[in-house]
Protein backbone atom coordinates (compact mmCIF):
# COMPACT_ATOMS: atom_id res chain seq x y z
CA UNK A 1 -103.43 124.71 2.56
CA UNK A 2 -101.51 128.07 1.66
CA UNK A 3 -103.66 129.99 3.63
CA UNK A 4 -103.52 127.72 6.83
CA UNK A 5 -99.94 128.24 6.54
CA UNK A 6 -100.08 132.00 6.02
CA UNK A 7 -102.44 132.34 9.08
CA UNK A 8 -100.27 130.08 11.21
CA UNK A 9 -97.29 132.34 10.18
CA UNK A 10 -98.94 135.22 10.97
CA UNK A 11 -100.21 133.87 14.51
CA UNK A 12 -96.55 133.39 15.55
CA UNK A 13 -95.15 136.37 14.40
CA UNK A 14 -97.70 138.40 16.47
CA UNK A 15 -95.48 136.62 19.16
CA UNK A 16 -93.01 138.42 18.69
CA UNK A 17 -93.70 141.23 20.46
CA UNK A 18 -94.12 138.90 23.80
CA UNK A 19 -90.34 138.15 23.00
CA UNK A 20 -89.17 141.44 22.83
CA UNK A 21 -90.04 142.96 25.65
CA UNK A 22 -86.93 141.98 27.73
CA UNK A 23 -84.96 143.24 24.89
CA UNK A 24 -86.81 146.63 25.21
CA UNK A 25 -86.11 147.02 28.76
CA UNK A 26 -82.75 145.97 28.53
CA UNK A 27 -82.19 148.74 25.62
CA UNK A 28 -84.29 151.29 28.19
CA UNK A 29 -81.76 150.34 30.95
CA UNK A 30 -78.53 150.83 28.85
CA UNK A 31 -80.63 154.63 28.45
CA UNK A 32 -81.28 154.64 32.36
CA UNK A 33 -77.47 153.56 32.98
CA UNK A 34 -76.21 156.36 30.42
CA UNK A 35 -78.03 159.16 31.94
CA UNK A 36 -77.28 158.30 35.85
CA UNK A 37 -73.33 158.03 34.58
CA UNK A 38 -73.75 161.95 32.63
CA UNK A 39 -75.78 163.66 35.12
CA UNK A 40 -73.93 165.90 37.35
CA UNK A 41 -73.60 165.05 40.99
CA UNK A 42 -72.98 168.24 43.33
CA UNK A 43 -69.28 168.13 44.70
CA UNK A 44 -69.49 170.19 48.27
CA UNK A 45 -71.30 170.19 51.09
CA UNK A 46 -74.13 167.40 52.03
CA UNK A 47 -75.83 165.88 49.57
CA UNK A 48 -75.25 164.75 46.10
CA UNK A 49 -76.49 162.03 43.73
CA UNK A 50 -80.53 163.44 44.03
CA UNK A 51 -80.84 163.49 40.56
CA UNK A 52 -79.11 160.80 39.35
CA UNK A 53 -81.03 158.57 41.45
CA UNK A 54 -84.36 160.00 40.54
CA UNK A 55 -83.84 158.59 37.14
CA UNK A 56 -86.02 155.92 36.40
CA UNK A 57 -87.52 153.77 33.34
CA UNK A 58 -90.95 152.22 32.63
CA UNK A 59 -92.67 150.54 30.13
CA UNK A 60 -95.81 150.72 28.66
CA UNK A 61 -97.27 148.08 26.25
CA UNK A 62 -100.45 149.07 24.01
CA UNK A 63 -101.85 146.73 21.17
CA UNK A 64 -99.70 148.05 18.19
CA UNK A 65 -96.54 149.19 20.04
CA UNK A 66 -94.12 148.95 23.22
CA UNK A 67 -93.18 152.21 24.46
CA UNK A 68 -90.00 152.54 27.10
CA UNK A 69 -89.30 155.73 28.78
CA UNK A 70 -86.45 156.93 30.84
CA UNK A 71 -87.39 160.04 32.68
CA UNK A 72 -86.86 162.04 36.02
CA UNK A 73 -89.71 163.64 37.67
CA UNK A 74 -87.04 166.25 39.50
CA UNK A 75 -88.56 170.05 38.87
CA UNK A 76 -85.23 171.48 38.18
CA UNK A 77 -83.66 168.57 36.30
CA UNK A 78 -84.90 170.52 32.72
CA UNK A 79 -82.61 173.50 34.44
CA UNK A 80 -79.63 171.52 34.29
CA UNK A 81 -80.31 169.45 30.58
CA UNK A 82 -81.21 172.72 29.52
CA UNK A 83 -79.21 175.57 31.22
CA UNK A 84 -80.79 179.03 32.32
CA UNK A 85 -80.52 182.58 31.24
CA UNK A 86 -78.10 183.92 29.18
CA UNK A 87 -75.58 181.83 30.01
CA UNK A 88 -77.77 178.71 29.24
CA UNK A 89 -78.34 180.48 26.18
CA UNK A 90 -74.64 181.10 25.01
CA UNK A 91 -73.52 177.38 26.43
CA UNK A 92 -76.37 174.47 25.63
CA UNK A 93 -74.39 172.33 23.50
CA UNK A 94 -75.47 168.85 23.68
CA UNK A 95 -78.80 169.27 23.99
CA UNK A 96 -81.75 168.12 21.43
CA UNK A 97 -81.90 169.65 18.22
CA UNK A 98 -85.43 169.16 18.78
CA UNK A 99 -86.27 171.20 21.69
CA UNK A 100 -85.56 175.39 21.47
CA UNK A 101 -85.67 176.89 25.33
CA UNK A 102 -86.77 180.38 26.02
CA UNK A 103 -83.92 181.70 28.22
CA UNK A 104 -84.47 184.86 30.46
CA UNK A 105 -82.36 187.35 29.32
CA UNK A 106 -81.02 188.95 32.43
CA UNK A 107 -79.77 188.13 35.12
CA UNK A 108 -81.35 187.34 38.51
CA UNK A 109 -81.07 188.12 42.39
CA UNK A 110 -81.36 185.33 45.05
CA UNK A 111 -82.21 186.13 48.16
CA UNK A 112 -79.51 185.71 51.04
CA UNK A 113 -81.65 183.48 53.32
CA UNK A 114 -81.72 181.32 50.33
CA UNK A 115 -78.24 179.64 50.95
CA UNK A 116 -75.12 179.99 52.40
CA UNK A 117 -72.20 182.08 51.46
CA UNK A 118 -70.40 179.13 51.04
CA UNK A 119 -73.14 177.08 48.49
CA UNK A 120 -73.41 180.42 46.61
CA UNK A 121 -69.79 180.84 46.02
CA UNK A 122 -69.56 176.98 44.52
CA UNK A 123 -72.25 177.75 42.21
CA UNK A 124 -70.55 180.43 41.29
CA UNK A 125 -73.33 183.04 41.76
CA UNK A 126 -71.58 186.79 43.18
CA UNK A 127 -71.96 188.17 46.34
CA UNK A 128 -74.68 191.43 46.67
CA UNK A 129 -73.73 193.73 49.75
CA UNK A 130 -74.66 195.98 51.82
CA UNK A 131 -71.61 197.45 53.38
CA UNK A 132 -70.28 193.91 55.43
CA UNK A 133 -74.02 192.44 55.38
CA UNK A 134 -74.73 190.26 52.53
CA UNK A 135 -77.76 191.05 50.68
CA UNK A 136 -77.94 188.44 47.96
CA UNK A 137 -76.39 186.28 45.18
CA UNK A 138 -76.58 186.77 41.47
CA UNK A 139 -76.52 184.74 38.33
CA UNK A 140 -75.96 185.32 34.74
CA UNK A 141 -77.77 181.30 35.11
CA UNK A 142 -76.25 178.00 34.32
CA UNK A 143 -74.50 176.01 31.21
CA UNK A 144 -76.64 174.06 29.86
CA UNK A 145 -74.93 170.02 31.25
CA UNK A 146 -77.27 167.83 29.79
CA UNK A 147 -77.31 164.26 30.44
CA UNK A 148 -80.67 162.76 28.95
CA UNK A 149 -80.77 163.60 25.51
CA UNK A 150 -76.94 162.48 25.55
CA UNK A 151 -77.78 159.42 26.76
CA UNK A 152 -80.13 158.18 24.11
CA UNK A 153 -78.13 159.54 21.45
CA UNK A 154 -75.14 158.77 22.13
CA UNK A 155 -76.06 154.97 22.60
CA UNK A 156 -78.73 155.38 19.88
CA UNK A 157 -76.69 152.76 17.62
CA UNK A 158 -76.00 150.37 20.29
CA UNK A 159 -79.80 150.33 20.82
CA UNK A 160 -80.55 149.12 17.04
CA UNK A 161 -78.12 147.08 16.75
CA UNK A 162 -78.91 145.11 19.83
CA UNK A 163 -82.20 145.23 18.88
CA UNK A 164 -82.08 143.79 15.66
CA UNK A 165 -80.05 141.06 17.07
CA UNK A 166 -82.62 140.09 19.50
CA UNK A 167 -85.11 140.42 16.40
CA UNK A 168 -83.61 137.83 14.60
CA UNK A 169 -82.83 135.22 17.69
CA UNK A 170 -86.78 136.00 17.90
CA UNK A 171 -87.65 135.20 14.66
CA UNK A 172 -85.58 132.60 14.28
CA UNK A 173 -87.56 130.85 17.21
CA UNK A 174 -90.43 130.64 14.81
């Protein structure tokens, strides 16, 4: 008798997981939500909002686990979390304790055909001359302005406690 009523137990609680999956994506969207709301959105000109559009959640469900991801897939999105050169390197606050960038150490020339005057001068990159023809732009790089790491931690106890919540209206269904 004991042991029909420890496997039945133990039949239901494997349940669980089936129950907790719309509590995982919920937590993954509150992530997703975050990170859209901290990523920067460029200010001037055309344009604006390509990253924080491009960030995007899924889910992926193995035997022993439930794994949610928010990510974007933009190539320079790690530039902005992250910052570059040695001005990434002097200003990355915020970002994870867990990750340690490389950072070029110099500065760097961008072409003129690159951009506009007018982009270059609200990214704050200098002017390079040649007499009245402009030659170039250069950078010292970026501040590090991240918005994904920030996102997860700074909703990281939210995300438990919700969770355990929806862990016990779970297990109180059994």
């Amino acid at each position: 008798m004991e042991f029909e009523d420890l496997s039945r137990q133990m039949s239901e609680l494997s349940r669980l997981p089936a129950g907790l999956r719309g509590s995982i994506g919920r937590q993954i969207a509150l992530v997703q939500a975050s990170a859209k709301e901290e990523a920067p959105v460029r200010r001037f000109g055309s344009g604006g909002g390509e990253l924080r559009q491009s960030i995007l959640t899924q889910m992926e469900i193995y035997s022993d686990r439930m794994v949610a991801i928010c990510y974007t897939n933009k190539e320079y999105a790690p530039y902005v979390e992250f910052g570059t050169g040695p001005n990434g390197e002097a200003h990355h606050a915020g970002i994870s304790p867990d990750v340690h960038p490389v950072y070029k150490q110099r500065g760097w020339v961008i072409p003129a055909d690159a951009m506009s005057v007018e982009a270059a001068q609200s990214y704050g990159f200098g002017i390079a001359r040649d007499g009245d023809k402009v030659i170039g732009y250069y950078t010292r790089g970026q501040a590090a302005r991240p918005f994904m790491y920030p996102a997860l931690k700074n909703n990281e106890g939210e995300i438990i406690r919700r969770l355990s919540a929806d862990l016990r209206k779970e297990v109180r269904k059994l």
